[in-house]
N, C-alpha and C. Protein backbone atom coordinates (compact mmCIF):
# COMPACT_ATOMS: atom_id res chain seq x y z
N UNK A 1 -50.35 61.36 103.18
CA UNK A 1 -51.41 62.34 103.14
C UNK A 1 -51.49 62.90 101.71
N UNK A 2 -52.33 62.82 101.31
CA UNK A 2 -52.93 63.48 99.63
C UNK A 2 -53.19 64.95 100.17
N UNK A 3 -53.03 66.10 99.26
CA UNK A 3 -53.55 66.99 99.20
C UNK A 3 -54.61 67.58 97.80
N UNK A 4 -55.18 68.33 97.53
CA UNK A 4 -55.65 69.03 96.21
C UNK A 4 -55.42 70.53 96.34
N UNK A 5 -54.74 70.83 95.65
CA UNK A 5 -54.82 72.10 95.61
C UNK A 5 -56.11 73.14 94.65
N UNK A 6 -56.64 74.08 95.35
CA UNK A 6 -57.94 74.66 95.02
C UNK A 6 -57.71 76.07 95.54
N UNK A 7 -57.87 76.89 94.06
CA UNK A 7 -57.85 78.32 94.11
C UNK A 7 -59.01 78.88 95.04
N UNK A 8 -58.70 79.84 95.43
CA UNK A 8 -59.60 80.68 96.24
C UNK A 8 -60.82 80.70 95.29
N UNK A 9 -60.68 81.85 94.34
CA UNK A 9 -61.53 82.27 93.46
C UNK A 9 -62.67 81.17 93.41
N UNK A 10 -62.37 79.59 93.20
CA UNK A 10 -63.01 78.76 92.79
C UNK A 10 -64.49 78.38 94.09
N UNK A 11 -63.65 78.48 95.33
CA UNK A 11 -64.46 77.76 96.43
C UNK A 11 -64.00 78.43 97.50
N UNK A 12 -63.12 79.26 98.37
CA UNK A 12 -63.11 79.22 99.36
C UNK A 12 -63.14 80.80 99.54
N UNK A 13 -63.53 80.98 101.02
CA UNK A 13 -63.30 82.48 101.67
C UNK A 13 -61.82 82.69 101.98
N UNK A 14 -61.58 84.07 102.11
CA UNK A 14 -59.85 83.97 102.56
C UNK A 14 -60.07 83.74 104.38
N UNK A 15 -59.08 82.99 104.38
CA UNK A 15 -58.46 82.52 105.64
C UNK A 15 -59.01 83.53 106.98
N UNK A 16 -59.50 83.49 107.51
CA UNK A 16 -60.45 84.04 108.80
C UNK A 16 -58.65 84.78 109.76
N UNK A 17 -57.78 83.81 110.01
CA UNK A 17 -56.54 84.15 111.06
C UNK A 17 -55.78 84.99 109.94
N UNK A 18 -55.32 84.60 108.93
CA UNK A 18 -53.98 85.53 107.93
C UNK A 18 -54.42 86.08 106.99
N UNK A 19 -55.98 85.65 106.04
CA UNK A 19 -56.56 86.44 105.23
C UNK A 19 -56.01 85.94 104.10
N UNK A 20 -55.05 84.56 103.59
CA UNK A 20 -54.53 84.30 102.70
C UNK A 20 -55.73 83.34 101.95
N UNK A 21 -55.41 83.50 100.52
CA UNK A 21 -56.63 82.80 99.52
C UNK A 21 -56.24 81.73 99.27
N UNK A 22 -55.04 81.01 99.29
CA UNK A 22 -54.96 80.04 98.14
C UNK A 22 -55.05 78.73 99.71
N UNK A 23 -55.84 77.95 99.58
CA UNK A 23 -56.55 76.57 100.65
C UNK A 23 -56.04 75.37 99.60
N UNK A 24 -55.71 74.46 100.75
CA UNK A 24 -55.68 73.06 100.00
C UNK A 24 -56.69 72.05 100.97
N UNK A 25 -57.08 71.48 100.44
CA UNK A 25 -57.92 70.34 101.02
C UNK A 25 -57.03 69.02 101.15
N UNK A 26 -57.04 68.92 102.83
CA UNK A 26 -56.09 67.59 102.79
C UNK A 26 -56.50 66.42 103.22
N UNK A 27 -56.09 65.05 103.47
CA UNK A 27 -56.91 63.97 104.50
C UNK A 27 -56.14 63.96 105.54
N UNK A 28 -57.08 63.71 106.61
CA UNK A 28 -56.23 64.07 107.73
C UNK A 28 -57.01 62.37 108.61
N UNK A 29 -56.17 62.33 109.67
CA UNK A 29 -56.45 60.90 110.20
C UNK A 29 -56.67 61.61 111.80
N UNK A 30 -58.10 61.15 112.00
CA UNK A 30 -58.67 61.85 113.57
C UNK A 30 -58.79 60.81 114.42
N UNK A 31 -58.51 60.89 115.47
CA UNK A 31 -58.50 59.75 116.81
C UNK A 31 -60.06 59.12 116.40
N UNK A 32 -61.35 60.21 116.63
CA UNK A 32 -62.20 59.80 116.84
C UNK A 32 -62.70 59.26 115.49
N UNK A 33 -62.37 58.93 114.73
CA UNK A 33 -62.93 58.78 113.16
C UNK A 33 -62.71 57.10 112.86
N UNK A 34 -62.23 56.08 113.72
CA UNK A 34 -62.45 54.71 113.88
C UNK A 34 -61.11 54.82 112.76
N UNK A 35 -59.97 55.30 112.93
CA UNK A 35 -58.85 55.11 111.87
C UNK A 35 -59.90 55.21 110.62
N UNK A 36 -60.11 56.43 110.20
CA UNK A 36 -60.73 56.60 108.77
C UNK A 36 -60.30 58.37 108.44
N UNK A 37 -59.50 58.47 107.39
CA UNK A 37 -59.03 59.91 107.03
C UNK A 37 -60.44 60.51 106.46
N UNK A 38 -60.78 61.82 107.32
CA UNK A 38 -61.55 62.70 106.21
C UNK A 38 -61.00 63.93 106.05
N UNK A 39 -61.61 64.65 105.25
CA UNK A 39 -61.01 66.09 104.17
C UNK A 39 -61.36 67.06 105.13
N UNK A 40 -60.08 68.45 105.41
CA UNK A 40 -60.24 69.19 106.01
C UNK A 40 -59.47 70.16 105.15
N UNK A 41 -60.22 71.54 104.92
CA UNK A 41 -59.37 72.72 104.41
C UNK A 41 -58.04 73.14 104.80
N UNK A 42 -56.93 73.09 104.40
CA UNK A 42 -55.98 73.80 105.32
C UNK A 42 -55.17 75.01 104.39
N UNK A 43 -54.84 76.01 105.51
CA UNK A 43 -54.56 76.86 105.01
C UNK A 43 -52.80 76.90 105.59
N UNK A 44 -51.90 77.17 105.13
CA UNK A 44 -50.57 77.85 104.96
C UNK A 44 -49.95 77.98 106.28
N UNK A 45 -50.94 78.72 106.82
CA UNK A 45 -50.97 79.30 108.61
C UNK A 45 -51.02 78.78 109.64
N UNK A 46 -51.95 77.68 109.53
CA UNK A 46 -51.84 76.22 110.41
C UNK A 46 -53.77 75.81 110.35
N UNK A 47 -54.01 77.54 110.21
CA UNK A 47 -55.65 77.12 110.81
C UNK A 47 -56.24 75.72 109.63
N UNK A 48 -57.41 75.18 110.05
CA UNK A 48 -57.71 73.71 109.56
C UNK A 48 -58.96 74.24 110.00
N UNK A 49 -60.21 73.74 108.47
CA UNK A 49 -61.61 73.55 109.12
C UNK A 49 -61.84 72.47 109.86
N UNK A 50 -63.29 72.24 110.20
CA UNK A 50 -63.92 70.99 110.55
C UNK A 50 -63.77 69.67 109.59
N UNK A 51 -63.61 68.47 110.06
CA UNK A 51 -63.40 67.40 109.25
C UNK A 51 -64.73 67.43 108.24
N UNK A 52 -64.36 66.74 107.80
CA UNK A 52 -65.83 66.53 106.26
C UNK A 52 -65.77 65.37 105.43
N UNK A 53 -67.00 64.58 105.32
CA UNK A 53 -66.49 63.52 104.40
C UNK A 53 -66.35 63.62 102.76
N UNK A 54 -66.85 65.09 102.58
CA UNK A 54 -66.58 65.22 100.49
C UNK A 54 -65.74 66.44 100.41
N UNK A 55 -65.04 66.96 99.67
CA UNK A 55 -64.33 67.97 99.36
C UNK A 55 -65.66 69.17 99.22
N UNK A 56 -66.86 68.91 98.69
CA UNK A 56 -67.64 70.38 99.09
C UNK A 56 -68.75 70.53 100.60
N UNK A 57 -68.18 69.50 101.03
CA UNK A 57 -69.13 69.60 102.08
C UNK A 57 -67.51 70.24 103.51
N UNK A 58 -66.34 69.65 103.04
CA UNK A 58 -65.42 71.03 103.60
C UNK A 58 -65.42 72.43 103.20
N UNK A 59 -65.64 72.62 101.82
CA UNK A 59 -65.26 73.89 101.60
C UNK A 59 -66.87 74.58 102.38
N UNK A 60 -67.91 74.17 102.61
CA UNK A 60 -69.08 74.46 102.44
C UNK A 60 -68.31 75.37 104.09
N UNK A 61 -67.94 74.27 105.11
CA UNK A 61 -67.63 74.14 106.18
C UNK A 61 -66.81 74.99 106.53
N UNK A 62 -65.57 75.18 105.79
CA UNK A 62 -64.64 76.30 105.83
C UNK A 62 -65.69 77.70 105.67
N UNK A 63 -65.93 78.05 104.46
CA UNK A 63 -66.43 79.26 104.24
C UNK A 63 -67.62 79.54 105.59
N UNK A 64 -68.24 78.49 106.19
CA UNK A 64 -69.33 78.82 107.47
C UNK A 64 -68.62 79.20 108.52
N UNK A 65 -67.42 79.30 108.50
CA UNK A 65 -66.98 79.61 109.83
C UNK A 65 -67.04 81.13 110.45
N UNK A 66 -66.73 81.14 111.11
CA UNK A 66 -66.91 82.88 111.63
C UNK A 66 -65.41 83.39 111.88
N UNK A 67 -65.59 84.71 111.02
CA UNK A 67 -64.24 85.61 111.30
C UNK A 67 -63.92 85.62 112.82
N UNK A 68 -62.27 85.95 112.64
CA UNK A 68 -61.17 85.89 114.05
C UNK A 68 -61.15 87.60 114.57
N UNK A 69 -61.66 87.82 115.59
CA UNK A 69 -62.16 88.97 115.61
C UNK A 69 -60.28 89.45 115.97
N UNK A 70 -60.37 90.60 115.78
CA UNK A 70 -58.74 91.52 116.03
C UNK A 70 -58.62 92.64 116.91
């Protein structure tokens, strides 16, 4: 598994569950994806966006998500 590491500041919202900034974008390998890795945000905490096939069409994906209400 490759990761990139990518500052908050640059692209992402803080983390919706822990509120932490610093996201890495990783490849991840999905049942349904015909054995083909695509890019998903992950954060520290466990939470993971939606799969994505470009690194800004995850972050786009991450930041659309909706806060974890408390």
């Amino acid at each position: 598994m490759n990761s990139k590491k990518i500052e908050h500041k640059d692209y992402f919202l803080p983390c919706p569950f822990c509120g932490d900034s610093e996201m890495e974008i990783v490849e991840s390998l999905f049942e349904d994806s015909n054995d083909c890795y695509e890019l998903v945000v992950y954060c520290a905490c466990g939470a993971q966006g939606p799969a994505a096939k470009t690194e800004d069409e995850a972050a786009l994906k991450w930041n659309s998500r909706l806060k974890a209400k408390k």
